[in-house]
Protein backbone atom coordinates (compact mmCIF):
# COMPACT_ATOMS: atom_id res chain seq x y z
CA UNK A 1 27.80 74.43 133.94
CA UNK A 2 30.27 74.67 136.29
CA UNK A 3 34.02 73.77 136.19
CA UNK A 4 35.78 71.45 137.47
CA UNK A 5 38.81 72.41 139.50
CA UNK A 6 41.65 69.91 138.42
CA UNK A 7 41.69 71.16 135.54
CA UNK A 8 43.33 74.66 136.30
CA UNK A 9 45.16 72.50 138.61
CA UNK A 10 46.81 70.66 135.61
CA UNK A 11 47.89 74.29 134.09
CA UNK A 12 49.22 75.11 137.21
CA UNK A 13 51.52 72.34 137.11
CA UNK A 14 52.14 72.81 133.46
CA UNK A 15 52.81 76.41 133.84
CA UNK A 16 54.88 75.08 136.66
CA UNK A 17 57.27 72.73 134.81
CA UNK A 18 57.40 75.53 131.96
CA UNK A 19 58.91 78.14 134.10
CA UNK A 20 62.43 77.79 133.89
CA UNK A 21 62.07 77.73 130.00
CA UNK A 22 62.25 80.68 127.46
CA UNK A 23 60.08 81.36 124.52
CA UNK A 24 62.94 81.14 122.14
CA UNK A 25 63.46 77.55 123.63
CA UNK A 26 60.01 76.79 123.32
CA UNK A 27 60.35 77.90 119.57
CA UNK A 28 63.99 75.42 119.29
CA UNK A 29 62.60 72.59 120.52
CA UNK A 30 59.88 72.52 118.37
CA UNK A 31 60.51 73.03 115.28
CA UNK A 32 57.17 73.33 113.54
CA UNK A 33 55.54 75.37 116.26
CA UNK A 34 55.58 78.68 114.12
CA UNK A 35 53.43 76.83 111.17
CA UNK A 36 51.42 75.11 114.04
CA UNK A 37 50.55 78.13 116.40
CA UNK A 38 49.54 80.24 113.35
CA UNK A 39 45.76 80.68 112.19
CA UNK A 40 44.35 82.78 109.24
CA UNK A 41 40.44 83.37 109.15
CA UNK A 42 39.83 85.45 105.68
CA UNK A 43 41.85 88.69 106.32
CA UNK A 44 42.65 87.62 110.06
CA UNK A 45 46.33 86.08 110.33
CA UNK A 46 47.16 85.28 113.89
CA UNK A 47 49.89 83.66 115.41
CA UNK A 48 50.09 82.47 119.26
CA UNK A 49 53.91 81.10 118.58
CA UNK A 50 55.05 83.51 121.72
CA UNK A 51 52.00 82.47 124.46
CA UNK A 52 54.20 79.97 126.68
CA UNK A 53 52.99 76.76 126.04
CA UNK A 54 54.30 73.86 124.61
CA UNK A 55 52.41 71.07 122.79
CA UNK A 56 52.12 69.11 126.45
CA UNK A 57 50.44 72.20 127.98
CA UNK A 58 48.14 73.47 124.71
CA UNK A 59 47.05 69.57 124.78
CA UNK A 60 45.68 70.39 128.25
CA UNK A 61 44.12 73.11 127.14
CA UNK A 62 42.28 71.56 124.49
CA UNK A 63 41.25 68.89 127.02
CA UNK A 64 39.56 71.40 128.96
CA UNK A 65 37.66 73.42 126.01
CA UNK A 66 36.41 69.57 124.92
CA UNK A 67 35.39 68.82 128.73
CA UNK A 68 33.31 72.01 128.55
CA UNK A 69 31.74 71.15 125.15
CA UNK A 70 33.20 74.42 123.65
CA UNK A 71 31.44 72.93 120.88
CA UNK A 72 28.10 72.69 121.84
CA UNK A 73 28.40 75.81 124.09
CA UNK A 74 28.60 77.90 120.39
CA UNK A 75 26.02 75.83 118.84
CA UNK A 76 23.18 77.01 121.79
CA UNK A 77 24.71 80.31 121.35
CA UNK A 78 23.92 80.49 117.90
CA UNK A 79 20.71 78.67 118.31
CA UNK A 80 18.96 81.37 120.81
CA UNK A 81 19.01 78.69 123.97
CA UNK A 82 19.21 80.54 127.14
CA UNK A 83 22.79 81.46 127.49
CA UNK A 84 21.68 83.74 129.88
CA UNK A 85 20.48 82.16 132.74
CA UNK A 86 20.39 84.81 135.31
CA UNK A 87 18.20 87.07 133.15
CA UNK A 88 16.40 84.25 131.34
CA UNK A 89 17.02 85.26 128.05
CA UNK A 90 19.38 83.99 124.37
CA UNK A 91 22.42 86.06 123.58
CA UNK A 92 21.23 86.41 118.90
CA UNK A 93 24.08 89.24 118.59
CA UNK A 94 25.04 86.33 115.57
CA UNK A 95 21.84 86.46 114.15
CA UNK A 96 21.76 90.08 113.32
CA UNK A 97 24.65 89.84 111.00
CA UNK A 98 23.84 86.28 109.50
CA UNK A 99 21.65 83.47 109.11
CA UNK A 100 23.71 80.05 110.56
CA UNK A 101 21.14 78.17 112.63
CA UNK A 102 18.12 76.54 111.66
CA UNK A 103 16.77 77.22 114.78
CA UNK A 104 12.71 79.20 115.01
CA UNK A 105 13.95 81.51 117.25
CA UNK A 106 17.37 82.57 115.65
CA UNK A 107 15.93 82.95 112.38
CA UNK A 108 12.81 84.22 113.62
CA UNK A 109 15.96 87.21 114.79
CA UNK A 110 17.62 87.04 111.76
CA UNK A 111 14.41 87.90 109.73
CA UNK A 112 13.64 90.78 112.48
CA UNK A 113 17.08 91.97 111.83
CA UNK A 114 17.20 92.44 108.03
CA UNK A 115 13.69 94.49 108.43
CA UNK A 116 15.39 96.58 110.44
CA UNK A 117 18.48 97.16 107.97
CA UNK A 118 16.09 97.85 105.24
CA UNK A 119 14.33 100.88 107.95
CA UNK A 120 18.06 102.17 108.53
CA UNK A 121 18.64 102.20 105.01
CA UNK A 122 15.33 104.14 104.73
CA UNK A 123 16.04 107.05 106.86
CA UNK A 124 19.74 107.64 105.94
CA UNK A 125 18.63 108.02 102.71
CA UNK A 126 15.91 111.06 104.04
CA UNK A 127 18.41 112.43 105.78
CA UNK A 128 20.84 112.38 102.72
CA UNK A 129 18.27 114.41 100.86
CA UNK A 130 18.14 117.26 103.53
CA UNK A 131 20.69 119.72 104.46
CA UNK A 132 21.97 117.46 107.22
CA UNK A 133 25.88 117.54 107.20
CA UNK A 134 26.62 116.44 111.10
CA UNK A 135 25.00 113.78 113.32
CA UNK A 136 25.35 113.63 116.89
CA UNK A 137 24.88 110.46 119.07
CA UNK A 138 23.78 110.27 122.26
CA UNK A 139 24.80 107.02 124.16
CA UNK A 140 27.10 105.68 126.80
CA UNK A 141 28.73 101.95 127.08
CA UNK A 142 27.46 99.81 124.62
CA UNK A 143 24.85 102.20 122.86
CA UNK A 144 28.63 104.47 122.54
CA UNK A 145 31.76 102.45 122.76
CA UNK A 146 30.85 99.96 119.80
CA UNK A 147 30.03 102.70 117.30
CA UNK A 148 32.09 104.71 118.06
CA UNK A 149 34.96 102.34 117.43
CA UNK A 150 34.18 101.59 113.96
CA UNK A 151 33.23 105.17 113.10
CA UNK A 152 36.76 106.29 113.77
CA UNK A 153 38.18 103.24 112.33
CA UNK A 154 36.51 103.29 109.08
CA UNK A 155 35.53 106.74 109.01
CA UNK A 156 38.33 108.25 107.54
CA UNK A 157 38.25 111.87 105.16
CA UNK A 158 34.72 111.13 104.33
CA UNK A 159 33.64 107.85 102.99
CA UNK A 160 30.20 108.38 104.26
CA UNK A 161 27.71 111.47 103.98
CA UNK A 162 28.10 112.68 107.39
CA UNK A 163 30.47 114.06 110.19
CA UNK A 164 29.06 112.01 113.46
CA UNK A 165 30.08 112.79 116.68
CA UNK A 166 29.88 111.13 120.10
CA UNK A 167 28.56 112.32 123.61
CA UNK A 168 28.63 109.62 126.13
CA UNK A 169 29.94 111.10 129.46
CA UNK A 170 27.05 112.93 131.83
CA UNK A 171 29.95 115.67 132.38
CA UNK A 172 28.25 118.77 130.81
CA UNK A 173 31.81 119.92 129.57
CA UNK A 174 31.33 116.64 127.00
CA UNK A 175 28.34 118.10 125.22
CA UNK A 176 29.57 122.06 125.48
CA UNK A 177 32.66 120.59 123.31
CA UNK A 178 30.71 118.94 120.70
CA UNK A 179 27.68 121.30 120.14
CA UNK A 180 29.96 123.99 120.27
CA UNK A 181 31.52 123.35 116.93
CA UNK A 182 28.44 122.55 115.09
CA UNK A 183 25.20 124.66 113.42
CA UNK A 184 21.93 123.32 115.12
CA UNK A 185 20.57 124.00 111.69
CA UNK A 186 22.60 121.31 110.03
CA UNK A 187 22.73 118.47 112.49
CA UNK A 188 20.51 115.93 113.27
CA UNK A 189 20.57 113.39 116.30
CA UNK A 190 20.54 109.72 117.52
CA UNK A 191 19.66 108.91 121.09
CA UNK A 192 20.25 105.19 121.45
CA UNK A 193 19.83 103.52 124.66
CA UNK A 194 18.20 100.44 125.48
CA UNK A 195 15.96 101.08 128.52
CA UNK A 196 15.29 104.77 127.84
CA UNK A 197 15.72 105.07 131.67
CA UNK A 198 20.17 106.01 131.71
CA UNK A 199 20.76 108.91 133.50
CA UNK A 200 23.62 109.95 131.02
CA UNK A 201 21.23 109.85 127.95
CA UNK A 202 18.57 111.17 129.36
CA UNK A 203 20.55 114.52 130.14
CA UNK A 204 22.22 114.45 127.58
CA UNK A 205 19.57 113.98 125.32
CA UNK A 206 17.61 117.05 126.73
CA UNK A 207 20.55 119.26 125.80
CA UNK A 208 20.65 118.08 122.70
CA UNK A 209 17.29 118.56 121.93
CA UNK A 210 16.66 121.91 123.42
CA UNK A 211 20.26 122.72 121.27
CA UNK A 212 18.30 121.27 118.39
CA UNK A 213 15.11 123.92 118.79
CA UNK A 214 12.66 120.61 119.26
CA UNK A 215 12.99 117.13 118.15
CA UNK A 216 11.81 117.06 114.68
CA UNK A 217 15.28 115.52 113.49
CA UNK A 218 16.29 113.80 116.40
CA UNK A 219 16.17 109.49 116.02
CA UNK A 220 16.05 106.84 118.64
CA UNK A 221 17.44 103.60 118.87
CA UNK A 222 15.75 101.24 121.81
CA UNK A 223 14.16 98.36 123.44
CA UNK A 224 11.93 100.30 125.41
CA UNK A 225 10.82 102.11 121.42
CA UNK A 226 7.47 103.79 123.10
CA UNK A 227 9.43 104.89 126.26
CA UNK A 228 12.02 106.70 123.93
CA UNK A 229 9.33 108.32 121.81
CA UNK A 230 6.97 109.30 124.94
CA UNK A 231 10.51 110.96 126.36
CA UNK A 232 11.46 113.82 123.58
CA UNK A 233 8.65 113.41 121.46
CA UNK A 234 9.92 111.85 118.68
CA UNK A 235 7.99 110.16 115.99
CA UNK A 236 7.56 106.54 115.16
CA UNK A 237 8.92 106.72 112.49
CA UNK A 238 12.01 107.29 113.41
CA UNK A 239 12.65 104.88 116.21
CA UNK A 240 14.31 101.95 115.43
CA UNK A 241 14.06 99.05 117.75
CA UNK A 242 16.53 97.05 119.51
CA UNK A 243 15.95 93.85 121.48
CA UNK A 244 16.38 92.16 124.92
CA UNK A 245 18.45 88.86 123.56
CA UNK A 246 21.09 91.76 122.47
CA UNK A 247 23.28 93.02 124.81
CA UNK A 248 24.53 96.06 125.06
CA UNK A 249 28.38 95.55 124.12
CA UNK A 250 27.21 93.31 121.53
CA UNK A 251 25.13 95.37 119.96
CA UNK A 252 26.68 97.30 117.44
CA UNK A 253 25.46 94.98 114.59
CA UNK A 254 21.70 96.45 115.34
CA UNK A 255 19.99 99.33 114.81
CA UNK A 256 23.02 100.53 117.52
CA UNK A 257 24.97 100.72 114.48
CA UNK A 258 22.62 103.46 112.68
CA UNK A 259 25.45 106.05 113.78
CA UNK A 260 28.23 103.59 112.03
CA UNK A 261 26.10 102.96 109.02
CA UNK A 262 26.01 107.39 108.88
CA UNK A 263 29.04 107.64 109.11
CA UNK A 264 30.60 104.84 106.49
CA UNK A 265 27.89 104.14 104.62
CA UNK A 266 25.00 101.48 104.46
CA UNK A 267 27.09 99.37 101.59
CA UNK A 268 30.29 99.47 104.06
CA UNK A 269 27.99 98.68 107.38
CA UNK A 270 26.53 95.55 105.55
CA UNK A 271 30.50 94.39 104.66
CA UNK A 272 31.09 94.68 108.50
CA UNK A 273 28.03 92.71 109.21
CA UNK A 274 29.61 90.24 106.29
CA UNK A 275 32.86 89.99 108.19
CA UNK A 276 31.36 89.32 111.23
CA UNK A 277 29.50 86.94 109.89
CA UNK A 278 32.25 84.73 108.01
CA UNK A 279 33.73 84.84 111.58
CA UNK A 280 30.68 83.83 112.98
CA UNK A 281 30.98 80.57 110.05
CA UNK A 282 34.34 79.53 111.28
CA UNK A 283 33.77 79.74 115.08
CA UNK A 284 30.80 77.63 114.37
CA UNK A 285 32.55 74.98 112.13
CA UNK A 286 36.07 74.20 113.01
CA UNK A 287 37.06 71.99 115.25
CA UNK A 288 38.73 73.49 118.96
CA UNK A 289 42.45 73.24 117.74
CA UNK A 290 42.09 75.63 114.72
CA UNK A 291 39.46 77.78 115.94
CA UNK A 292 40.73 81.05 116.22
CA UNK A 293 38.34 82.63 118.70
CA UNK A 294 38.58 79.41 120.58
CA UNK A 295 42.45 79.10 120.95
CA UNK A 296 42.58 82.92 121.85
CA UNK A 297 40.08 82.13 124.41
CA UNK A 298 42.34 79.03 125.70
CA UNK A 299 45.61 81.76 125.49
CA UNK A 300 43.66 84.12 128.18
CA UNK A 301 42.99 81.22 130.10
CA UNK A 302 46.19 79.83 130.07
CA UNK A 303 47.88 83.42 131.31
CA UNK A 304 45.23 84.04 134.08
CA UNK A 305 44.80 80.69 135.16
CA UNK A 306 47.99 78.76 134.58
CA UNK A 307 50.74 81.40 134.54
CA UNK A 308 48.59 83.61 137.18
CA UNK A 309 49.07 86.66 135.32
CA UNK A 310 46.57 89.73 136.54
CA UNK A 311 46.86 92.28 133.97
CA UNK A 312 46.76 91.88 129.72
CA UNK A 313 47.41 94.93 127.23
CA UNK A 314 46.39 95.13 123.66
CA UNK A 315 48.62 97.50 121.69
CA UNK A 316 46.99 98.76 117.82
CA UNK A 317 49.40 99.55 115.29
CA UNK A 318 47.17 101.01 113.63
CA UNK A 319 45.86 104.87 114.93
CA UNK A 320 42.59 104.37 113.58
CA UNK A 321 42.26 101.24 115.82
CA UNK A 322 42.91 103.59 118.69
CA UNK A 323 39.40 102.94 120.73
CA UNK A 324 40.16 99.43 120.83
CA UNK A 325 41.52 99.50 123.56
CA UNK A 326 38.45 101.09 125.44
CA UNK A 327 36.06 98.67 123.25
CA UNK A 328 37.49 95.50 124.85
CA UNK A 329 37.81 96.68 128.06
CA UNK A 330 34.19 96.94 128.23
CA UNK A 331 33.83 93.58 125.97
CA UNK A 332 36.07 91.50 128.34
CA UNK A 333 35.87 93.02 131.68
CA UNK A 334 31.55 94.00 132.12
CA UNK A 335 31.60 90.48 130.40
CA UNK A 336 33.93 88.09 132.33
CA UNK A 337 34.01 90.33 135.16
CA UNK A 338 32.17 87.75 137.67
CA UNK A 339 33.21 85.82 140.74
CA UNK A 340 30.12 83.27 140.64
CA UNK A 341 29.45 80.67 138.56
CA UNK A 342 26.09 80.60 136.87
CA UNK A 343 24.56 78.12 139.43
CA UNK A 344 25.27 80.90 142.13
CA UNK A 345 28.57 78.87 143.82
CA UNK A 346 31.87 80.64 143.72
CA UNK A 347 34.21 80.49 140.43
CA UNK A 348 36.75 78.06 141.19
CA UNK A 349 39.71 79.84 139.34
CA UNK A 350 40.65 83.54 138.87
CA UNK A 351 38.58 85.22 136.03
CA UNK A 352 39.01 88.07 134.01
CA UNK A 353 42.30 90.06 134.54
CA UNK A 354 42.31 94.12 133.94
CA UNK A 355 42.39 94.88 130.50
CA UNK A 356 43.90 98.43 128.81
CA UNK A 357 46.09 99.40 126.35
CA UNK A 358 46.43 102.00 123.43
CA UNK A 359 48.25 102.97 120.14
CA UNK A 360 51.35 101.98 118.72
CA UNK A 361 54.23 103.60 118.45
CA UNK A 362 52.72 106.18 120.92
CA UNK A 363 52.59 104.14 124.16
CA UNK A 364 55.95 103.01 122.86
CA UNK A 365 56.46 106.18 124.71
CA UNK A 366 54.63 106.16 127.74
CA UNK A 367 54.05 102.56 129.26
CA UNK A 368 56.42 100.25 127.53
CA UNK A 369 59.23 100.69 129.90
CA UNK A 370 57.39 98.58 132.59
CA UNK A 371 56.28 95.98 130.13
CA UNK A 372 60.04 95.04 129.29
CA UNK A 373 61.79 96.01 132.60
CA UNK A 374 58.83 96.45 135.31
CA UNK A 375 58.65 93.30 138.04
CA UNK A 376 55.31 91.94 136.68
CA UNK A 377 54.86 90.24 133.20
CA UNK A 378 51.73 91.23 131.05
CA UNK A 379 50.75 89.35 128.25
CA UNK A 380 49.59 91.28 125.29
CA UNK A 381 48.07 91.46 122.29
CA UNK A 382 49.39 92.84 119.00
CA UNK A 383 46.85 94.32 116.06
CA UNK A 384 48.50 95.63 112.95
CA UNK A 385 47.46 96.02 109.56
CA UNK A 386 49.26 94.73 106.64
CA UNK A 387 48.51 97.46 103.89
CA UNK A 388 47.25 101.02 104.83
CA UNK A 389 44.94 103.74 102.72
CA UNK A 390 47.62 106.23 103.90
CA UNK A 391 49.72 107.64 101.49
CA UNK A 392 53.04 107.68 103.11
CA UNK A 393 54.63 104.05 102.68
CA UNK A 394 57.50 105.04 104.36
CA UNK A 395 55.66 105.88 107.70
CA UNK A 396 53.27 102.75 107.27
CA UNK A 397 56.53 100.79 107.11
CA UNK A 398 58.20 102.14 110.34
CA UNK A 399 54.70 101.47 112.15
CA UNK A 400 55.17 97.60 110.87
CA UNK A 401 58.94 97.66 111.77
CA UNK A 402 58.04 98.85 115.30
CA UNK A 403 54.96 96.19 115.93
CA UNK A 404 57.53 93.42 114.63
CA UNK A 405 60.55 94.79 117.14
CA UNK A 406 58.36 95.36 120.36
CA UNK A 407 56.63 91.44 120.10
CA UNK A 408 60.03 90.04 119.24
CA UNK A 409 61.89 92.47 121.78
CA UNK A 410 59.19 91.37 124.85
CA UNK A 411 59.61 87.57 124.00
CA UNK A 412 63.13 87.23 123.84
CA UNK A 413 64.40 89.97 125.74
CA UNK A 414 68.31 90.86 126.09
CA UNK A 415 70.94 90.02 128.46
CA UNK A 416 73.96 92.81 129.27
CA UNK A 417 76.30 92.96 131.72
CA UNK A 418 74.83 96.14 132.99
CA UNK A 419 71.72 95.26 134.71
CA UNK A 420 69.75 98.39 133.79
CA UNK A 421 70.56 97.56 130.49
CA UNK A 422 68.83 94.20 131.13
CA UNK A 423 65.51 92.69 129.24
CA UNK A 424 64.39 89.37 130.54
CA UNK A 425 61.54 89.16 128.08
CA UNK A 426 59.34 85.81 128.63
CA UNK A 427 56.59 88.50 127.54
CA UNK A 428 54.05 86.17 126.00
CA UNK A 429 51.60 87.71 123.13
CA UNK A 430 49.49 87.12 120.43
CA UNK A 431 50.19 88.96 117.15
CA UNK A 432 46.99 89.61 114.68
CA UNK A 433 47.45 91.16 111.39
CA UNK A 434 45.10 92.42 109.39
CA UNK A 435 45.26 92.17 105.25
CA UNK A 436 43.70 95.79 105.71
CA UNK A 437 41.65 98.14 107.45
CA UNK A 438 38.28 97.74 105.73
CA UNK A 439 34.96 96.71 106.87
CA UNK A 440 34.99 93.50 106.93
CA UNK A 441 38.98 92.71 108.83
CA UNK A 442 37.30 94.59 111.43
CA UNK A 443 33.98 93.10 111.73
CA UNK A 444 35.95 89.57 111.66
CA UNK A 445 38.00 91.21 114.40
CA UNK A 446 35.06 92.35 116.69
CA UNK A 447 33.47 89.29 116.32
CA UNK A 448 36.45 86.94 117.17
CA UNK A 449 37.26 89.05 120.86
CA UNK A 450 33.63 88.37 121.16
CA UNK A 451 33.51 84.76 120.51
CA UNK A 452 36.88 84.24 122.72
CA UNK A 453 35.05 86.36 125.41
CA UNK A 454 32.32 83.55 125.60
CA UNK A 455 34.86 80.17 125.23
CA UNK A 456 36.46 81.42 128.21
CA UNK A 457 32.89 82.45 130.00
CA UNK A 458 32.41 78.96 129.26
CA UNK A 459 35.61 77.72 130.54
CA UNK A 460 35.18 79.60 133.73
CA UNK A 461 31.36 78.99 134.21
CA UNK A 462 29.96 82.12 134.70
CA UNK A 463 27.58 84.25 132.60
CA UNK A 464 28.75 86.46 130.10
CA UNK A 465 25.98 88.31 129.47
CA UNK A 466 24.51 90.22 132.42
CA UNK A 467 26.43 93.14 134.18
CA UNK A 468 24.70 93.23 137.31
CA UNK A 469 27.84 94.86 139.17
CA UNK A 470 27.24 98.47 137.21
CA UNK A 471 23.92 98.79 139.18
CA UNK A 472 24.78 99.35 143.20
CA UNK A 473 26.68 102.54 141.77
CA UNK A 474 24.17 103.99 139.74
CA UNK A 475 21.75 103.46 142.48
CA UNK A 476 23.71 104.76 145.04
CA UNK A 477 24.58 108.16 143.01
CA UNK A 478 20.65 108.37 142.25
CA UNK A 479 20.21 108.50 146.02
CA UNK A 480 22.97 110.72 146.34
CA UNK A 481 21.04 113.65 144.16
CA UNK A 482 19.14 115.11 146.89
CA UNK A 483 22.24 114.99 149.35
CA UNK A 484 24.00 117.64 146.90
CA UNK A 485 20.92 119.50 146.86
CA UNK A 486 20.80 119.51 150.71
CA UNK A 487 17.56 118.14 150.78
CA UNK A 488 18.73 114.74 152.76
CA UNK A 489 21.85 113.46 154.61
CA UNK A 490 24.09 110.95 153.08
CA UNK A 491 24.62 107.87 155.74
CA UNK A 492 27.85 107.08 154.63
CA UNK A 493 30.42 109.37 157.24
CA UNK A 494 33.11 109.61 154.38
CA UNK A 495 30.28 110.75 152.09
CA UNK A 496 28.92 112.83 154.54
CA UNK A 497 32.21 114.55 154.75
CA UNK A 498 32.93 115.01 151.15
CA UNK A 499 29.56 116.62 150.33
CA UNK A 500 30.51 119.12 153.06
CA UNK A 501 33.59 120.07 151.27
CA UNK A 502 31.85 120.05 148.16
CA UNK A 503 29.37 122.49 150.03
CA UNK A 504 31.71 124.73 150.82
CA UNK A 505 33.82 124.96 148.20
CA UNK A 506 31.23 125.36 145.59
C-alpha cells in the first residue's frame, strides 16, 4: 500500500533537530545506547550505535515500520500472497531454503524445492565420477552475481570437487579469457538463465558449446526447462528447473545455486540454505525493535529519507567478501530502484540511493579520502569477520585493527588547527561482524540485505520484485543489430552519428 507522507516529514524534522549534534554526543547522552543499538542473530553481531539517531528519532522510525504492518508485510511474504502485484505473482525465495509457513502454496514450494536438491545432488555426484575437473557457468545478473559471490567466498583452495568459473558479460574477450585456460576435455558446463531468451547467454552459451565439441556435458538451469533443452540440445536429464515466484537476484538458493553447490560442496550448500533459513526464523518472529533485517531496513530509510543522503558504501574486510559489493548493488538498486508506488501514483519520498563499495584495506587506498574529507557524507556499511581460515594471525589482526579505526575514524572525526588536516566525521555506519566465514554467516548475511531490501520496499510502497527498467535498453540494442550491420538506419541523430564513426573506424 502506499505511504503516507508525514511520516518522512517527521524524519525530516528529526533529522532536522539532530543536526547540530555529533555521534559521540549521541553516544554521551545516552548511556546505554551501545547495548541498545546492538543485535546478534546466530553468527551475525551488528551494531547501528553510529547511524544518527537518537531514541526520539528511532521511536519514529518504529512508528512508521508498525504503520506499514512490517509485520504482516513478512508474514504474506513468507506465505506466497502476491507480493508482486505488477507481475501477479508470490516472491517463495524463503521457501527454497526452509519450511516456515503453513501456507498450500509455500509448502507446496518448499516440497518442489527439496526435489530439486535431491536432482542437484544427483548429478554432482555423476559428474564427480567422470574426469570433470572445471565447470564453467554461463549466466548474467542474477543467474551470475549470486553464485558467483558465494563461490569465491567459500570456495577457497578446494573445499569442493571442482574449479568453476564465471562468464557473464556478452564481451567476447570474457569467454576468450576463461576457455583459454581450460581443456575442453575436462570441463563441463551450466547455462542458467531463466527465460532462455538473454542475449548474453545465448551467445555465450553457443561458444561454449561449440568450445565443448557438442553438448553432451553441458547442464541447464531454467524456467523456460523445454526452451533451454530445444536451444543446445541438451537432455532432460540434466535441466534443472527454476520457477516464476523466484526472482532472479533471489535466486541463488535454487537450482541457480548448482554452480555454488560444485564448487563448495552439496553438505556446505545445504549449511548456506540452513543459515538463510535461521535468518529467515528471526525476521519472521521478532518483534520490529530487535529485528535485525528490519532495523537495517529503518537505518537506510532514515539516511535517504530523513538525513537526505544519496549515496551508501559497503566496505568487506574480508577479501573473500570482495563481490559483495557488486551482489548488493544489484540486490538493492534493480530492487528498490522505482519511482512509483505499486498502485501506479508517484513514491512520495526519495528511494533507493546508489550503492558501491569494495574491499578493505584496499579501497582504504583509493576512495576513502572523500569519505572522511569529501563535501558529501555517505553512510556505510562495515562487514568483517571475527576469526579467519587464513594462517597468518598477524595479517588477520591488522585487517580487524583497520575495520575498527576507519568506523571509529568516520564517526568521530578529528579537529586540527590546520584545516587540511581536518576530519569532521558525522559518518554514520553500521558495523556487522561475522563469528566466521562459513556457510551459514553468509547465508544469514544474504538473507538479512534481502529481508531489509523488502522492509524498506514496504516502507516506500513500491514493488520489489519486478525490474521493468532493464528492458527499454535491451530492446533498444536488439533494434540496434541491424544498424551495425548497415542493414537499417538508427532514428536517434546521436546514434546515427556514432554508428558512423564506428563505421569508419572499424
Amino acid at each position: 500500500m502506499p505511504v503516507a507522507a508525514p511520516g518522512f516529514e517527521q524524519l525530516r524534522s528529526h533529522a532536522a533537530r539532530l543536526a547540530g549534534t555529533s555521534i559521540a554526543g549521541l553516544l554521551k547522552d545516552e548511556p546505554g545506547r551501545v547495548q541498545a543499538q546492538a543485535l546478534q542473530v546466530g553468527p551475525l553481531y551488528a551494531t547501528f550505535a553510529r547511524q544518527r539517531w537518537d531514541a526520539q528519532a528511532w521511536a519514529a522510525l518504529l512508528e512508521l515500520g508498525r504503520g506499514c504492518d512490517l509485520g504482516g508485510a513478512f508474514r504474506r511474504l513468507f506465505d506466497g500472497d502476491t507480493v508482486n502485484p505488477t507481475e501477479g505473482r508470490a516472491a517463495l525465495h524463503t521457501a527454497l531454503r526452509g519450511d516456515l509457513s503453513s501456507s498450500p502454496v509455500a509448502r507446496q514450494a518448499f516440497a518442489t524445492a527439496a526435489a530439486v536438491q535431491l536432482r542437484m545432488r544427483a548429478l554432482i555426484q555423476a559428474l564427480e565420477a567422470s574426469e570433470v575437473t572445471d565447470i564453467v557457468s554461463v549466466g548474467i545478473g542474477g543467474s551470475d552475481l549470486g553464485p558467483r559471490l558465494v563461490a569465491d567466498a567459500l570456495g577457497g583452495p578446494r573445499p569442493g570437487r571442482f574449479r568453476v568459473h564465471f562468464i557473464s558479460n556478452v564481451d567476447g574477450a570474457a569467454a576468450q579469457r576463461v576457455l583459454g585456460s581450460l581443456d575442453p576435455e575436462r570441463t563441463a558446463a551450466i547455462f542458467i538463465s531463466k527465460t532462455f531468451g538473454t542475449q548474453e547467454t545465448l551467445l555465450n552459451g553457443a561458444i561454449v558449446r561449440d568450445w565443448l565439441g557438442g553438448s553432451g556435458r553441458i547442464h541447464a538451469v531454467s524456467a523456460n526447462p523445454g526452451r533451454a533443452a530445444a536451444s543446445f540440445d541438451i537432455a532432460a536429464e540434466r535441466v534443472l528447473p527454476m520457477w516464476d515466484w523466484v526472482g532472479g537476484r533471489y535466486s541463488l538458493w535454487s537450482a541457480v545455486g548448482f554452480p555454488i553447490a560444485l564448487a563448495i560442496g552439496m553438505d556446505r550448500f545445504e549449511q548456506l540454505l540452513a543459515g538463510a533459513a535461521q535468518m529467515d526464523a528471526h525476521v519472521l518472529g521478532a518483534p520490529l525493535e530487535s529485528n535485525l533485517a528490519v532495523r537495517h531496513g529503518l537505518a537506510a530509510v532514515w539516511n535517504r529519507n530523513g538525513l537526505g543522503l544519496a549515496s551508501q558504501a559497503v566496505l568487506a574486510y574480508d577479501q573473500r567478501l570482495a563481490l559483495l559489493p557488486a551482489y548488493l548493488q544489484q540486490l538493492v538498486m534493480e530492487s528498490l530502484g522505482k519511482g512509483v508506488q505499486c498502485d501506479g501514483s508517484a513514491v512520495v519520498a526519495d528511494t533507493v540511493p546508489v550503492w558501491w563499495g569494495g574491499a578493505g584495506t584496499d579501497v582504504q587506498h583509493s576512495f576513502f579520502q572523500a569519505l572522511h574529507q569529501g563535501t558529501g557524507i555517505v553512510p556505510l556499511d562495515f562487514v568483517g569477520t571475527v576469526s579467519s581460515d587464513a594462517p597468518y594471525a598477524e595479517n588477520h589482526q591488522a585487517l580487524l585493527s583497520n575495520l575498527l579505526a576507519q568506523s571509529e575514524a568516520l564517526a568521530n572525526g578529528q579537529r586540527s588547527d590546520d584545516p587540511h588536516r581536518s576530519y569532521a566525521g558525522g559518518r554514520p555506519s553500521t558495523l556487522i561482524l561475522l563469528d566466521a566465514l562459513t556457510p551459514e554467516a553468509l547465508g544469514g548475511l544474504i538473507a538479512m540485505y534481502e529481508h531489509s531490501v523488502y522492509a524498506q520496499s514496504v516502507l516506500w510502497g513500491i514493488n520489489a520484485f519486478d525490474q521493468f527498467g532493464v528492458e527499454l535498453g535491451k530492446q533498444l540494442a536488439n533494434g540496434l543489430l541491424p544498424a551495425l550491420k548497415g542493414e537499417t538506419e538508427a532514428k536517434d541523430p546521436v546514434t546515427r552519428a556514432l554508428l558512423a564513426e564506428i563505421a569508419a573506424r572499424g
